[in-house]
Protein backbone atom coordinates (compact mmCIF):
# COMPACT_ATOMS: atom_id res chain seq x y z
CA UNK A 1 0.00 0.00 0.00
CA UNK A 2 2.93 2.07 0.71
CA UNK A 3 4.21 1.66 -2.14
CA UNK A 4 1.73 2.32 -4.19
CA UNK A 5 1.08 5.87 -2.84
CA UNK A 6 4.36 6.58 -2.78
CA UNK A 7 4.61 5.49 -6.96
CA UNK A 8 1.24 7.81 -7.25
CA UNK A 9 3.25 10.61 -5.68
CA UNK A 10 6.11 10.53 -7.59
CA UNK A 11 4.40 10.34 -10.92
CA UNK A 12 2.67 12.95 -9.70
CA UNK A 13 5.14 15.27 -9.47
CA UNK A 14 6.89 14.36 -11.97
CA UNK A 15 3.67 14.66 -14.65
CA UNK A 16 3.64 18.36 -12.78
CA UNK A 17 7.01 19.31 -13.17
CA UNK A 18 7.21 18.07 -16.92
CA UNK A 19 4.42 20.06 -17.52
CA UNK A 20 5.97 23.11 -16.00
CA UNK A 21 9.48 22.45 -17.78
CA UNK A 22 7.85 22.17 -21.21
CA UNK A 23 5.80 25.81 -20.04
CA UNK A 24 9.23 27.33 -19.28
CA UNK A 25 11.30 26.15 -22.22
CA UNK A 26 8.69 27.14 -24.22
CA UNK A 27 8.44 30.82 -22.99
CA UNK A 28 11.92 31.42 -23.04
CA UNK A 29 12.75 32.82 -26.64
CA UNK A 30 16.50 33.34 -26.21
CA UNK A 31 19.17 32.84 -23.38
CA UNK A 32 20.87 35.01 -21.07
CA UNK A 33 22.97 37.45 -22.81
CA UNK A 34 26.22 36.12 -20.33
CA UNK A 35 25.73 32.76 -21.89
CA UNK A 36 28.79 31.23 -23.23
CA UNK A 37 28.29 30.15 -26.74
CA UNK A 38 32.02 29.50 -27.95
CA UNK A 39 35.58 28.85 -26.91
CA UNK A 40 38.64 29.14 -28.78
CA UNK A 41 42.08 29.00 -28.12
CA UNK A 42 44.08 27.08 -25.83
CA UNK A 43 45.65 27.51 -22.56
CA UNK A 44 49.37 28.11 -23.57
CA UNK A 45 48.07 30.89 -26.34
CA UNK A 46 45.02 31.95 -24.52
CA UNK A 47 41.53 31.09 -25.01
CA UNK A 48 38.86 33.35 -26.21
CA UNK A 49 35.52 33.27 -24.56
CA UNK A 50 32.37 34.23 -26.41
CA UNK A 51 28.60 35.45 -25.18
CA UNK A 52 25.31 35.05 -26.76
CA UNK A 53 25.37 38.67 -26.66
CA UNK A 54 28.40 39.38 -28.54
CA UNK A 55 30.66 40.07 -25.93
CA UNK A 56 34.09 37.93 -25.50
CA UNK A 57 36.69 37.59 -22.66
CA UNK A 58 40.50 36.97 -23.13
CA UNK A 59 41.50 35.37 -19.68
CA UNK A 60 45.67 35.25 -19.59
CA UNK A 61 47.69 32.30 -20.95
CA UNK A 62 48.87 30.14 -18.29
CA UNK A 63 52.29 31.79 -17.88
CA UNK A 64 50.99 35.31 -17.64
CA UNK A 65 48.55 33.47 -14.91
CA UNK A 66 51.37 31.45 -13.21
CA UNK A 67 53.48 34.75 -13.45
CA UNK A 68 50.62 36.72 -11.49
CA UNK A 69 50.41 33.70 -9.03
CA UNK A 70 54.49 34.34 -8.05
CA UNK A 71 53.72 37.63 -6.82
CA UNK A 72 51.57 36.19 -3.52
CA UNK A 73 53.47 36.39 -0.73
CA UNK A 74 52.89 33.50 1.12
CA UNK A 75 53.31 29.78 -0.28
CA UNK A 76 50.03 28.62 0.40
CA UNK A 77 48.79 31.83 -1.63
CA UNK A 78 51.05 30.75 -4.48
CA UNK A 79 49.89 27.65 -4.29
CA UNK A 80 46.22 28.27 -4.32
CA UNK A 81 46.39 30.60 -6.64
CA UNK A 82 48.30 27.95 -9.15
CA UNK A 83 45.43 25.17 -8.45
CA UNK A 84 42.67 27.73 -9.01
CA UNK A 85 44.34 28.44 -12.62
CA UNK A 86 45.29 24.86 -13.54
CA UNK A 87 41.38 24.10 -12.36
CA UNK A 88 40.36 27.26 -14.92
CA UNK A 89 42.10 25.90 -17.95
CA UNK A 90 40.64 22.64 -17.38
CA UNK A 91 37.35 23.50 -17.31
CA UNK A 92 38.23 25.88 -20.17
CA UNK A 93 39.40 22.99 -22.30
CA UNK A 94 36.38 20.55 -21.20
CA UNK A 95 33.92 23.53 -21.75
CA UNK A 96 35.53 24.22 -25.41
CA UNK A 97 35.17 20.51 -26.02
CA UNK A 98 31.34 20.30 -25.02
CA UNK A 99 30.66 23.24 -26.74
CA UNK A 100 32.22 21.84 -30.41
CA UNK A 101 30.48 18.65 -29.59
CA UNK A 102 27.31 20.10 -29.10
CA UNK A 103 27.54 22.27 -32.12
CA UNK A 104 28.53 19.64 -34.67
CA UNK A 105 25.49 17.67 -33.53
């Protein structure tokens, strides 16, 4: 019996939310203007990062990055500085990867 209300309850809800998602995709005519729709470039040369509404950023390579990471003056600075831009470029790389996937399809 349990069981069976608690199946009920979650189709519920899900029949509701499905209903709501296909509402809000439906209303939504364009995306944010900060959303990024291309990457290009690489970490040792830069990468290029493009918005849906036309504007780009140009974050540093990884040198001028590991250069501005020197300049902490504690090691644990340096060092968390260095993770947070080796972290960066990775999702930069993974990101530019998605994105060229998800455009040739």
């Amino acid at each position: 019996m349990k069981t069976t209300v608690l199946l009920t309850a979650v189709a519920t809800v899900a029949f509701a939310c499905g209903g709501l998602g296909a509402a809000a995709v439906g209303a939504v005519d364009e995306p944010p203007g900060d959303t990024i729709v291309e990457v290009t470039g690489d970490a040792a040369n830069g990468f290029e990062i493009q918005h849906y509404d036309g504007t780009a950023e140009f974050p540093p390579t990884d040198s001028e990055a590991a250069a501005e990471c020197a300049e902490y003056d504690t090691r644990v600075a340096r060092v968390r500085c260095r993770t947070q831009v080796r972290t960066w470029y990775r999702d930069l790389a993974d990101l530019k990867q998605a994105l060229d996937w998800a455009h040739a399809g």
